[in-house]
C-alpha atoms as a PDB file:
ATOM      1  CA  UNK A   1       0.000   0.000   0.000  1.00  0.00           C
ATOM      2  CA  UNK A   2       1.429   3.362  -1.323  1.00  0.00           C
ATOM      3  CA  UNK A   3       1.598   6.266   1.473  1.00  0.00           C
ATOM      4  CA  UNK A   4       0.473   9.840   0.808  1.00  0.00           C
ATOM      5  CA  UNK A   5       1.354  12.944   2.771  1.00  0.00           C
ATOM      6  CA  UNK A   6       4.023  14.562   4.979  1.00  0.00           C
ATOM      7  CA  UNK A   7       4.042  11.854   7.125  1.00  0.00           C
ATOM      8  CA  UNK A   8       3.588  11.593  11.396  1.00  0.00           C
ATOM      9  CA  UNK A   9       4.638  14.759  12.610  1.00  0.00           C
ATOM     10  CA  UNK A  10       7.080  14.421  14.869  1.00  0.00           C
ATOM     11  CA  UNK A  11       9.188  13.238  11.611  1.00  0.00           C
ATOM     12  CA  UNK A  12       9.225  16.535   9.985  1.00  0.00           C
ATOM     13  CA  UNK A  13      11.693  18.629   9.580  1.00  0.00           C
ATOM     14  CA  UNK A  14      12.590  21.621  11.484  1.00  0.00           C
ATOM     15  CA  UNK A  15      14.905  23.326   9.780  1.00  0.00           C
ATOM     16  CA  UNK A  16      17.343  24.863  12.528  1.00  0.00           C
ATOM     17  CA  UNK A  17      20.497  24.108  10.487  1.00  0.00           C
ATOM     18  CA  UNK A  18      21.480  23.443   6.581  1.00  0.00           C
ATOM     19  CA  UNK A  19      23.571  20.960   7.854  1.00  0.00           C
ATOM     20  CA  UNK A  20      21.356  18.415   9.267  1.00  0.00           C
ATOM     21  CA  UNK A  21      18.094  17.630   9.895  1.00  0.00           C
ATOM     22  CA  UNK A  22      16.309  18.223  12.853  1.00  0.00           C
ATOM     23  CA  UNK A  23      12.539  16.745  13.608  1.00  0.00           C
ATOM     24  CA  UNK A  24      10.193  17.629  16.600  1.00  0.00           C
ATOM     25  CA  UNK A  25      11.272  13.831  17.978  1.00  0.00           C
ATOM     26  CA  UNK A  26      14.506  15.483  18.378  1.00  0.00           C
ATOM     27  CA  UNK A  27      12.980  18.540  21.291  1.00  0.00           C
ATOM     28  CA  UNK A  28      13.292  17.491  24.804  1.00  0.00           C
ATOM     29  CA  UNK A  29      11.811  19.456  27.598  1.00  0.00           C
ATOM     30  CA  UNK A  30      14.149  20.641  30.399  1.00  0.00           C
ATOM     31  CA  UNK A  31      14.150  23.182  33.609  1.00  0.00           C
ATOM     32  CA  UNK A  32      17.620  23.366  34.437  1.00  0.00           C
ATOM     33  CA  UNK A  33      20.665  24.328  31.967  1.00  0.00           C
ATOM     34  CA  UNK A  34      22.217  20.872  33.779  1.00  0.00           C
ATOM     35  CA  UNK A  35      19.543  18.667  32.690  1.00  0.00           C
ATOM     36  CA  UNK A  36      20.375  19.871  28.767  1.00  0.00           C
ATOM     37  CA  UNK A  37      24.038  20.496  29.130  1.00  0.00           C
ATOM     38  CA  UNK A  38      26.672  18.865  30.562  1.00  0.00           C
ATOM     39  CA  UNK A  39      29.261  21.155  32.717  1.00  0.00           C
ATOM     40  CA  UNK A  40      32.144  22.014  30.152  1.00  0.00           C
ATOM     41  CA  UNK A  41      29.712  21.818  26.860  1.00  0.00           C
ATOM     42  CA  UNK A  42      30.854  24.432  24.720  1.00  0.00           C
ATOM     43  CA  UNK A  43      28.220  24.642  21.396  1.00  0.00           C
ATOM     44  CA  UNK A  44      27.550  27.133  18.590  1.00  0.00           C
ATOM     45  CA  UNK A  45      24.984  29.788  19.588  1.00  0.00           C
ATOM     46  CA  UNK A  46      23.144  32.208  17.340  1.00  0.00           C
ATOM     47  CA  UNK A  47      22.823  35.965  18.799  1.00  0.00           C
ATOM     48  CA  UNK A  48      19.362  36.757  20.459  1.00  0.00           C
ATOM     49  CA  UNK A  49      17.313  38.253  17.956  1.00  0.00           C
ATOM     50  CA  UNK A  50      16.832  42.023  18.033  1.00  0.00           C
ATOM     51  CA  UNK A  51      13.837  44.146  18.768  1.00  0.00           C
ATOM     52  CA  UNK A  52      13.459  44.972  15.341  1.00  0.00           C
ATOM     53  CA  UNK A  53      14.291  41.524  13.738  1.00  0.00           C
ATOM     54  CA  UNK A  54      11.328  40.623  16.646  1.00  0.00           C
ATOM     55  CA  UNK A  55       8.817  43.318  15.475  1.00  0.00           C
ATOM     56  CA  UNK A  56       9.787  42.574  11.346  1.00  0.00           C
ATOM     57  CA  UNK A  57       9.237  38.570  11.901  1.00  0.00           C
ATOM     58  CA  UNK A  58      12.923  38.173  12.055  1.00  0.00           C
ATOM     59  CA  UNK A  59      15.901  38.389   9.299  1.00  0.00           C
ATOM     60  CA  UNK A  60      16.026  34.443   9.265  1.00  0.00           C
ATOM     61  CA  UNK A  61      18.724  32.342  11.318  1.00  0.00           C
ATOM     62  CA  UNK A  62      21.048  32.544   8.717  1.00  0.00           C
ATOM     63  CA  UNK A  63      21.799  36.044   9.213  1.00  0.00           C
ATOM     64  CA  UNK A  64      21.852  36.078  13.057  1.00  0.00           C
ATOM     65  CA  UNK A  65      25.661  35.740  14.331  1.00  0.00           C
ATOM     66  CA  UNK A  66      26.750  32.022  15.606  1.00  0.00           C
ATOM     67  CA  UNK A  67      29.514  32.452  18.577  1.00  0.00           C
ATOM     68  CA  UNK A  68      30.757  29.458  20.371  1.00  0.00           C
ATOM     69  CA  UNK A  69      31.125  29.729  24.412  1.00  0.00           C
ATOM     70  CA  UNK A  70      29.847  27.782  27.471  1.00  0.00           C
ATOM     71  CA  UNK A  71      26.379  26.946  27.993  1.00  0.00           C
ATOM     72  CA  UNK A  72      25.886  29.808  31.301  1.00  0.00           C
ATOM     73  CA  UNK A  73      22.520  31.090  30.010  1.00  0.00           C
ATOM     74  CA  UNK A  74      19.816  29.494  27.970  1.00  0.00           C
ATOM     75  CA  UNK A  75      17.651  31.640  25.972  1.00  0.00           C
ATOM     76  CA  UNK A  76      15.159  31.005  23.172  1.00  0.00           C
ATOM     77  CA  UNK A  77      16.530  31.333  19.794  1.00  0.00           C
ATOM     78  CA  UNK A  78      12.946  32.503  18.521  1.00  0.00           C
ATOM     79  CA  UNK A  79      11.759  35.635  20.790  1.00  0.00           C
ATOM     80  CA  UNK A  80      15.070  36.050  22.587  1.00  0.00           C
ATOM     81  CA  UNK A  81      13.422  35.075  26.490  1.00  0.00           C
ATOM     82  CA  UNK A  82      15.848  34.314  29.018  1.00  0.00           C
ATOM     83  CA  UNK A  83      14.804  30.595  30.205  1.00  0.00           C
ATOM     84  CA  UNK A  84      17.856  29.534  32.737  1.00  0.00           C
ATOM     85  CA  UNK A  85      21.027  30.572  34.460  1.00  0.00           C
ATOM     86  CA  UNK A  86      23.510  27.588  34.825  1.00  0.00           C
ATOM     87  CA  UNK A  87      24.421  29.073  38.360  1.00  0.00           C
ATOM     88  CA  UNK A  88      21.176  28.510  39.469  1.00  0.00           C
ATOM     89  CA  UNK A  89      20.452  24.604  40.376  1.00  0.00           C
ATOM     90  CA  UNK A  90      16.731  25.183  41.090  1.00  0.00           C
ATOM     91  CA  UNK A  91      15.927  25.624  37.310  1.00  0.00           C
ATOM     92  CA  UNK A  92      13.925  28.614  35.482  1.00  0.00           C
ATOM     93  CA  UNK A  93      11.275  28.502  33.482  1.00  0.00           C
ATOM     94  CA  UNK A  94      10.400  25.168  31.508  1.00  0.00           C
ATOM     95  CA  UNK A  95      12.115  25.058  28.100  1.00  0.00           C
ATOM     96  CA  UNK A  96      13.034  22.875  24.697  1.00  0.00           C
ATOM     97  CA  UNK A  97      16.746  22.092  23.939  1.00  0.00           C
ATOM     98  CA  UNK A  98      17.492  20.460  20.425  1.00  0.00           C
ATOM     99  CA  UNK A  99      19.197  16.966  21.217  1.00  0.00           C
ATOM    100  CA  UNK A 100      20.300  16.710  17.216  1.00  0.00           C
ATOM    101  CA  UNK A 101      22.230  20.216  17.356  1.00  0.00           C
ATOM    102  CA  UNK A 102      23.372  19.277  20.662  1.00  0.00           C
ATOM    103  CA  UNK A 103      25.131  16.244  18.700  1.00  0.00           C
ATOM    104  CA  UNK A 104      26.324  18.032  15.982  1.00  0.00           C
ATOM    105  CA  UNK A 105      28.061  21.091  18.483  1.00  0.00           C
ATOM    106  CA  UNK A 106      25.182  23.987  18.205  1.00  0.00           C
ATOM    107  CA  UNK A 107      22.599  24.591  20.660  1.00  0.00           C
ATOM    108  CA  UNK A 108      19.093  25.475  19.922  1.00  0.00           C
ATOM    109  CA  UNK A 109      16.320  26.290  22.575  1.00  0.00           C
ATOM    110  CA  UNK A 110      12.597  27.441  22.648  1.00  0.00           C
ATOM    111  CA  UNK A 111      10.843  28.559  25.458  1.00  0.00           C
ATOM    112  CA  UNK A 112       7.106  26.698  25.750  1.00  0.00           C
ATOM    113  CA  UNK A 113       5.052  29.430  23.870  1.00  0.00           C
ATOM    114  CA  UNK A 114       7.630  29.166  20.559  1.00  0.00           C
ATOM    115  CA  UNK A 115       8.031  25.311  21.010  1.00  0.00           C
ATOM    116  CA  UNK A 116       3.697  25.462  20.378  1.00  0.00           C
ATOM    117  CA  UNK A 117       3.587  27.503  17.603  1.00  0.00           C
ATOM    118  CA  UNK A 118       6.876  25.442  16.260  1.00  0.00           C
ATOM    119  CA  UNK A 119       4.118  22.582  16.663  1.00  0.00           C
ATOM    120  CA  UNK A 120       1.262  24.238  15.092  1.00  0.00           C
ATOM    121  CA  UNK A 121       3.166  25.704  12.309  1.00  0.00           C
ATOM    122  CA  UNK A 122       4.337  22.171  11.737  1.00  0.00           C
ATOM    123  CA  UNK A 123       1.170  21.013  11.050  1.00  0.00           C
ATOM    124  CA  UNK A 124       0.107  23.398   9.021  1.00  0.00           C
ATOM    125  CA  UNK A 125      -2.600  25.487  11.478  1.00  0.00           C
ATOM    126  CA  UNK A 126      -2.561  29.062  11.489  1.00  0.00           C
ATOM    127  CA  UNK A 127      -1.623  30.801  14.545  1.00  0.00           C
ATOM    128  CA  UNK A 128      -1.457  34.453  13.659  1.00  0.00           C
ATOM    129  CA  UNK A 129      -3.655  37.055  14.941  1.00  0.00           C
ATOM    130  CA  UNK A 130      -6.745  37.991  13.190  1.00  0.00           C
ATOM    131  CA  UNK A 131      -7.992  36.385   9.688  1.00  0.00           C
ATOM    132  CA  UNK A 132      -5.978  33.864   8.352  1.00  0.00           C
ATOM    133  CA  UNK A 133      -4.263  34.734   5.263  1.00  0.00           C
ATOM    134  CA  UNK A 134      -6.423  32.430   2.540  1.00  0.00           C
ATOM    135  CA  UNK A 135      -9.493  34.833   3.835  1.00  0.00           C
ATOM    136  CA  UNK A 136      -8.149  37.607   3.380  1.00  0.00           C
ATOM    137  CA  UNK A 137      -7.331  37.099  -0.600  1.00  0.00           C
ATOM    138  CA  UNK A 138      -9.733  33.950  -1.529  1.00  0.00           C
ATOM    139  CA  UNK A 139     -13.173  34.854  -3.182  1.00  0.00           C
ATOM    140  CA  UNK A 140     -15.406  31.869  -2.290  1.00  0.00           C
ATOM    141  CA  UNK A 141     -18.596  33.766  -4.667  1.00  0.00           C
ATOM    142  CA  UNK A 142     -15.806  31.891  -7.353  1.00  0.00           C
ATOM    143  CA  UNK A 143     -16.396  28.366  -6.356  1.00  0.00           C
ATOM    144  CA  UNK A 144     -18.466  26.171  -8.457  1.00  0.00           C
ATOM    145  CA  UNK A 145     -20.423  23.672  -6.389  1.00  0.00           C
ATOM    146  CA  UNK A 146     -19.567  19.626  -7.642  1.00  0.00           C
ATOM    147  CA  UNK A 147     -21.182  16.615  -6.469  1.00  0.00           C
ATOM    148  CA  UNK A 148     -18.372  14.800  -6.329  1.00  0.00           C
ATOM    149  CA  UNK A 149     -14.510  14.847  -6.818  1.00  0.00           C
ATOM    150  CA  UNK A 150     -14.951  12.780  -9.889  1.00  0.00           C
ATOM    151  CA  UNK A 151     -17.124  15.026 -11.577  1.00  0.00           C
ATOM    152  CA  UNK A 152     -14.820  18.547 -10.078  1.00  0.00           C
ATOM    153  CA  UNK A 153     -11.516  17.022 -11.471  1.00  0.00           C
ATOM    154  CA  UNK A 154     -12.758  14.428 -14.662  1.00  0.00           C
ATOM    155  CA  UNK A 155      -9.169  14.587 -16.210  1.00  0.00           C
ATOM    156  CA  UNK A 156      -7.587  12.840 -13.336  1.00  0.00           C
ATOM    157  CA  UNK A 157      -7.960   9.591 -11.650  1.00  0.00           C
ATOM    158  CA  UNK A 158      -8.260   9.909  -8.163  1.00  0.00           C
ATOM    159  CA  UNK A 159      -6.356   8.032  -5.446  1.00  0.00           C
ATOM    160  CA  UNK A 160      -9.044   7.825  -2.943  1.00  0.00           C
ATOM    161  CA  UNK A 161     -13.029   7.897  -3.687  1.00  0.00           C
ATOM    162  CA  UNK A 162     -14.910   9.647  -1.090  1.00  0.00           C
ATOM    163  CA  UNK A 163     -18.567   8.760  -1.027  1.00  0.00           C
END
């Protein structure tokens, strides 16, 4: 049996580095900078983004400077929140580290609130404010009403049937 589709979720790509894949699978959920970091990890960071990269809907990664240090801080790499101070052993705030980055020397976190819209995005559901996008353009006074698929697409064989 053929399979159709993106797949199961947590098997889609993120998209945090060219160099590798990372899927949701990957995201662990952590309080303390200990619990994602051993004492001595050194990883690639990008810069916090900037108000303005924040208020624009950011620059993309790719521009965002990567420096290399000791994990002492852990911030989210989407809205630039400070999560957790390695000094401090009771743990922050609850946040995602990237276990495949991790592997490969980088270090990618989300706080909770980025980690869900990560999710949502993922699956393709809109989680903007206001109208979604397709409402905003899309003139639905243009659709033609079909009784079936077969009869709205005769030129192609469909896959499934729906009855």
């Amino acid at each position: 049996m053929e399979r159709y589709g993106a797949g199961a979720p947590a098997k889609w790509p993120l998209g945090h580095e060219m160099e590798y894949e990372c899927q949701l699978d990957d995201m662990v959920l952590c309080s303390k900078v200990r619990d994602a970091y051993e004492v001595g990890f050194r990883g690639k960071k990008r810069d916090k983004p900037t108000a303005m990269e924040q208020l624009l809907g950011g620059t993309g990664d790719s521009m965002r400077i990567r420096r290399i240090a000791k994990v002492e801080q852990v911030s989210c790499d989407n809205c630039g929140r400070n999560l957790a101070d390695a000094d401090k052993s009771e743990g922050g705030r609850f946040f995602y580290y990237c276990r495949r980055c991790k592997r490969s020397g980088h270090r990618f976190e989300l706080c909770i609130a980025c980690h869900v819209l990560e999710v949502l995005q993922g699956e393709g559901k809109y989680s903007g404010t206001g109208f979604h996008p397709h409402y905003l353009k899309c003139q639905h006074s243009m659709l033609i009403r079909r009784q079936s698929l077969e009869n709205a697409y005769p030129s192609q064989r469909p896959k499934f049937i729906f009855s």
